[in-house]
Protein backbone atom coordinates (compact mmCIF):
# COMPACT_ATOMS: atom_id res chain seq x y z
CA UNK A 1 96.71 119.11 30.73
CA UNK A 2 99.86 116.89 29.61
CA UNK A 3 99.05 115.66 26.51
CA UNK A 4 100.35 112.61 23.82
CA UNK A 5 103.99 112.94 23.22
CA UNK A 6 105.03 114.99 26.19
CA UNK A 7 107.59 112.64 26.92
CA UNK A 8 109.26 112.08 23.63
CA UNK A 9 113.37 112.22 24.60
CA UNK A 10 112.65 109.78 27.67
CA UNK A 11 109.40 108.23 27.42
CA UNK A 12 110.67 104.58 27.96
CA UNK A 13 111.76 105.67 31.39
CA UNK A 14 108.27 106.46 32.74
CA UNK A 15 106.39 104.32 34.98
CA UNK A 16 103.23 104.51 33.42
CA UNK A 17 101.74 106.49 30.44
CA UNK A 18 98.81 108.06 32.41
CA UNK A 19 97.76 108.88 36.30
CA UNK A 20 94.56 109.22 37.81
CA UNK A 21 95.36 110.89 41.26
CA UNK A 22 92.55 110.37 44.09
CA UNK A 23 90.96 113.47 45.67
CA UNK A 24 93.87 113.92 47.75
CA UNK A 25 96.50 113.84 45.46
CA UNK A 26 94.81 116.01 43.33
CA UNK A 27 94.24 118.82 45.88
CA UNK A 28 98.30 118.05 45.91
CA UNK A 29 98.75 119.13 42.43
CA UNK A 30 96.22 121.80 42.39
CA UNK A 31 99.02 124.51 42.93
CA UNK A 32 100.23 126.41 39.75
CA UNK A 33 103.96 125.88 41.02
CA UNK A 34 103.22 122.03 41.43
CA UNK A 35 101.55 122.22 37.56
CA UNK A 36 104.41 123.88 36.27
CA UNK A 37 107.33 122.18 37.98
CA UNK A 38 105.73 118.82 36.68
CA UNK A 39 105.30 120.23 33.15
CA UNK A 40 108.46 120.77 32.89
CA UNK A 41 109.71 117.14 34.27
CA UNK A 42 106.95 115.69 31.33
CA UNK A 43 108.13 118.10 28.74
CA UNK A 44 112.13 118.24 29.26
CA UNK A 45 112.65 115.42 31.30
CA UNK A 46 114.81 114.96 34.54
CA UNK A 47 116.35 117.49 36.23
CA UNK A 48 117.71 119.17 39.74
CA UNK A 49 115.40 121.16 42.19
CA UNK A 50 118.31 123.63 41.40
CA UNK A 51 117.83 123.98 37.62
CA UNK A 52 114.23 123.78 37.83
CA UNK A 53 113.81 127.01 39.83
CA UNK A 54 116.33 128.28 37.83
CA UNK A 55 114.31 127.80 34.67
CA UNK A 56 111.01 128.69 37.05
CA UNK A 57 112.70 132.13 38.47
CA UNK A 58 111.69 130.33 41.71
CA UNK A 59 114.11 129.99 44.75
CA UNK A 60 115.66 126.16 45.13
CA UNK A 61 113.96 125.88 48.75
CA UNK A 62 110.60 126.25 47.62
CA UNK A 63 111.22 123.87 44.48
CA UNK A 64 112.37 121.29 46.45
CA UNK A 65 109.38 121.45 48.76
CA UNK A 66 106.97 121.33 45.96
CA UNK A 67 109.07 118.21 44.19
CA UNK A 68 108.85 116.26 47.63
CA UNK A 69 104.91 117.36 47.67
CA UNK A 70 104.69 115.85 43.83
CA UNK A 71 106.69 112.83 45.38
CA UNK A 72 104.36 112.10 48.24
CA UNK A 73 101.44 111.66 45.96
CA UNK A 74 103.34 109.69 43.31
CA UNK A 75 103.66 112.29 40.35
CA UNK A 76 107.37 112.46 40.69
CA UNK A 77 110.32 110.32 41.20
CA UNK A 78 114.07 109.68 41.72
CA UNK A 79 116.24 109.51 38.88
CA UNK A 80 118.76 107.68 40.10
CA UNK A 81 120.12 106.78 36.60
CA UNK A 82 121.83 110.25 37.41
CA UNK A 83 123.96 112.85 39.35
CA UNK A 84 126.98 112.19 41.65
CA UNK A 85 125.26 111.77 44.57
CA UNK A 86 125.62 115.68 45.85
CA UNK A 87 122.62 116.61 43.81
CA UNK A 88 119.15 114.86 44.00
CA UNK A 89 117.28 114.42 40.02
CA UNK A 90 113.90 114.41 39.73
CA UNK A 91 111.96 112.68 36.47
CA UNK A 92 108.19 112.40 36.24
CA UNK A 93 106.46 109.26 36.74
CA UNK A 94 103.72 109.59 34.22
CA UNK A 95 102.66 111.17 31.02
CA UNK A 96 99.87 112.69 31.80
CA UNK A 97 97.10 112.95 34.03
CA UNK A 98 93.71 112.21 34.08
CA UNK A 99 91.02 113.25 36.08
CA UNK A 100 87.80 110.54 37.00
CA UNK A 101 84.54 111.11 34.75
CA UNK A 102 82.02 113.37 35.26
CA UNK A 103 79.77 110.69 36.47
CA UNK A 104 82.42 109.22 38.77
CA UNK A 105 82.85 112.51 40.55
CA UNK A 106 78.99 113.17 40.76
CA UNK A 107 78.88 110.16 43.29
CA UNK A 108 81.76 111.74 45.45
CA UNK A 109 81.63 115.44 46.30
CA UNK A 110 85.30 115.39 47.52
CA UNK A 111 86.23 114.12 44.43
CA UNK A 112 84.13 117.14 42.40
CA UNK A 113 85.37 120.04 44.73
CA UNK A 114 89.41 118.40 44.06
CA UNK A 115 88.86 118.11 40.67
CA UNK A 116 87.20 121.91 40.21
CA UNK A 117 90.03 123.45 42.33
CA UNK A 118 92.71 121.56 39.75
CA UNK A 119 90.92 122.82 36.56
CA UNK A 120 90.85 126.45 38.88
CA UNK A 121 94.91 125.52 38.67
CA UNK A 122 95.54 124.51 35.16
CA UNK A 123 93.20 127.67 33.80
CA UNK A 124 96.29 129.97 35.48
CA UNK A 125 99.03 127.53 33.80
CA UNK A 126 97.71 127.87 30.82
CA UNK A 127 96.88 131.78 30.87
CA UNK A 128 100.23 132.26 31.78
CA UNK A 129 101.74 129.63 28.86
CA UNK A 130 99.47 131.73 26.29
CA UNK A 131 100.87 134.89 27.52
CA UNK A 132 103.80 133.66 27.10
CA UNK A 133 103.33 132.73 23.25
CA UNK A 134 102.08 136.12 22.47
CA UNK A 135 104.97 138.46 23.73
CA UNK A 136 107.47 135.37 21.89
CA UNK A 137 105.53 135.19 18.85
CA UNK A 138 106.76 138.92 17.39
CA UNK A 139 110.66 137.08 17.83
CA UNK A 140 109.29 133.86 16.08
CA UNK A 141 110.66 132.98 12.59
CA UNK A 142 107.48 133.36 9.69
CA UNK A 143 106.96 129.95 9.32
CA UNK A 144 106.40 129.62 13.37
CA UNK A 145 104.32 132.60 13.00
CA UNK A 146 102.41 131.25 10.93
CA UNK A 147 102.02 127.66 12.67
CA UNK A 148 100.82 129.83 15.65
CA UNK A 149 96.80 130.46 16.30
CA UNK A 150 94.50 132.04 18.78
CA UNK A 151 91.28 131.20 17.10
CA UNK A 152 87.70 130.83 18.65
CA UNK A 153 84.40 129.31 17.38
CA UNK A 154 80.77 129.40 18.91
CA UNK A 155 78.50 126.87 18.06
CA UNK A 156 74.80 125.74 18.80
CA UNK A 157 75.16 122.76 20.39
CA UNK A 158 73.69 119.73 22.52
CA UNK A 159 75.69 118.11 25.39
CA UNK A 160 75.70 115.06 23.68
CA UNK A 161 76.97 116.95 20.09
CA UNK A 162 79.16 119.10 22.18
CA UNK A 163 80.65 115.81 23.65
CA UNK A 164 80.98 114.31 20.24
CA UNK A 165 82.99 117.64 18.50
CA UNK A 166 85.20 117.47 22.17
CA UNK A 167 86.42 113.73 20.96
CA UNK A 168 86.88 114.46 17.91
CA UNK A 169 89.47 116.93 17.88
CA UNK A 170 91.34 114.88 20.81
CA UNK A 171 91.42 111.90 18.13
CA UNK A 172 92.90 114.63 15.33
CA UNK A 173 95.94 115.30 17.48
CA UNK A 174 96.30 111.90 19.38
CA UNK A 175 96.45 110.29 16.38
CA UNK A 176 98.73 113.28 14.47
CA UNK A 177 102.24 111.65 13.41
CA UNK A 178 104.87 113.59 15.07
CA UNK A 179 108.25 114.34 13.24
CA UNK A 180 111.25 112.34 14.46
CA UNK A 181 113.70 113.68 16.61
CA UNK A 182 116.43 114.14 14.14
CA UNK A 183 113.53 116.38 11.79
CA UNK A 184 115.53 119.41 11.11
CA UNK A 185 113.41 122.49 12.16
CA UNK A 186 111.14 120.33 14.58
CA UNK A 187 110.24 121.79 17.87
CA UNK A 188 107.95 120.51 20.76
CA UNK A 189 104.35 122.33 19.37
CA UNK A 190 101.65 123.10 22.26
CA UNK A 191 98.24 122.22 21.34
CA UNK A 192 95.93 123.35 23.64
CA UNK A 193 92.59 122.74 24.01
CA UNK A 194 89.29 124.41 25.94
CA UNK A 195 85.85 123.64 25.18
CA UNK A 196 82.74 124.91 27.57
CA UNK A 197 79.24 126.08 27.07
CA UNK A 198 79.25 129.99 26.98
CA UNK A 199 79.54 131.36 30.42
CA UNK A 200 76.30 132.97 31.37
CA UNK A 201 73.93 131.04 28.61
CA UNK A 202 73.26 127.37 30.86
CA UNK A 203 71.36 127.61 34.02
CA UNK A 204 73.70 126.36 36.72
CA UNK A 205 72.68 123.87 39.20
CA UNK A 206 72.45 125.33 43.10
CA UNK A 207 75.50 124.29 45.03
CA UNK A 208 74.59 121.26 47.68
């Protein structure tokens, strides 16, 4: 769900670009609160359990539960670069995260149930970011209006194709150059992206 360039303003201070959590720490981060509080880190970089749940309209008990949760399992760190030793920062470790293959998780079942029950998590995220957009985008200037989409295509596909058309649009926007920082009128852009077969059309296999 975090994708290229998510950690523009501090990127040299992560530990790695990418994570691929285990089954157990991806249960861990299969909680919308856990998704967003790490979005956040990845997106605006460091901050307090304090200003995150301010920005989260969460209470700063439960935030720093959920940060010491995202700790345990290695998506989150201390900054220690900062504060003055009364308040605790928190940066991300990573960039992004990335869940095993689909062939990889056929061989494990606890890996397959983890990784359904995060994509169960990020599907409310990103409902909730796209919700978002649409009650902003009346307040948006035109030329953000018009930067803004909510477009949908069916298609006729094999897996294989389906795969193909899937990596193709990743490469678009991985290899899109971003604007620098000092670009007047340049804002972080989401690009967000779902593919699936049509729900009802495949024949599903029976659970195990």
């Amino acid at each position: 769900m975090f994708a290229k360039g998510s950690l523009q303003l501090y990127g040299a201070r992560v530990d790695l670009e990418t994570i691929t959590p285990d089954a157990t720490a991806l249960r861990a981060l299969s909680h919308p609160v856990r998704l967003r509080i790490l979005g956040r880190l990845r997106f605006d970089g460091p901050a307090t359990a304090t200003s995150l749940a301010q920005r989260l309209g969460l209470n700063s008990g439960a935030t720093s539960y959920h940060l010491r949760q995202l700790a345990a399992h290695g998506f989150v760190v201390d900054d220690t670069t900062r504060g003055n030793g009364r308040e605790r920062w928190w940066r991300a470790a990573h960039q992004s995260t990335r869940t095993p293959d689909e062939a990889e998780q056929a061989q494990d079942p606890a890996a397959q149930d983890a990784n359904d029950a995060f994509n169960q998590a990020v599907a409310v995220v990103h409902t909730e970011g796209l919700q978002r957009a649409v009650e902003e985008r009346p307040l948006l200037p035109v030329p953000w209006r018009a930067a803004s989409t909510l477009s949908d295509w069916g298609l006729r596909l094999t897996p294989g194709r389906a795969q193909q058309l899937m990596k193709a649009v990743v490469a678009v926007v991985d290899g899109w150059e971003e604007d620098g920082e000092g670009e007047p009128g340049a804002e972080l852009y989401q690009v967000v992206l779902h593919t699936y077969p049509r729900p009802g059309r495949v024949a599903t296999e029976p659970c195990s």
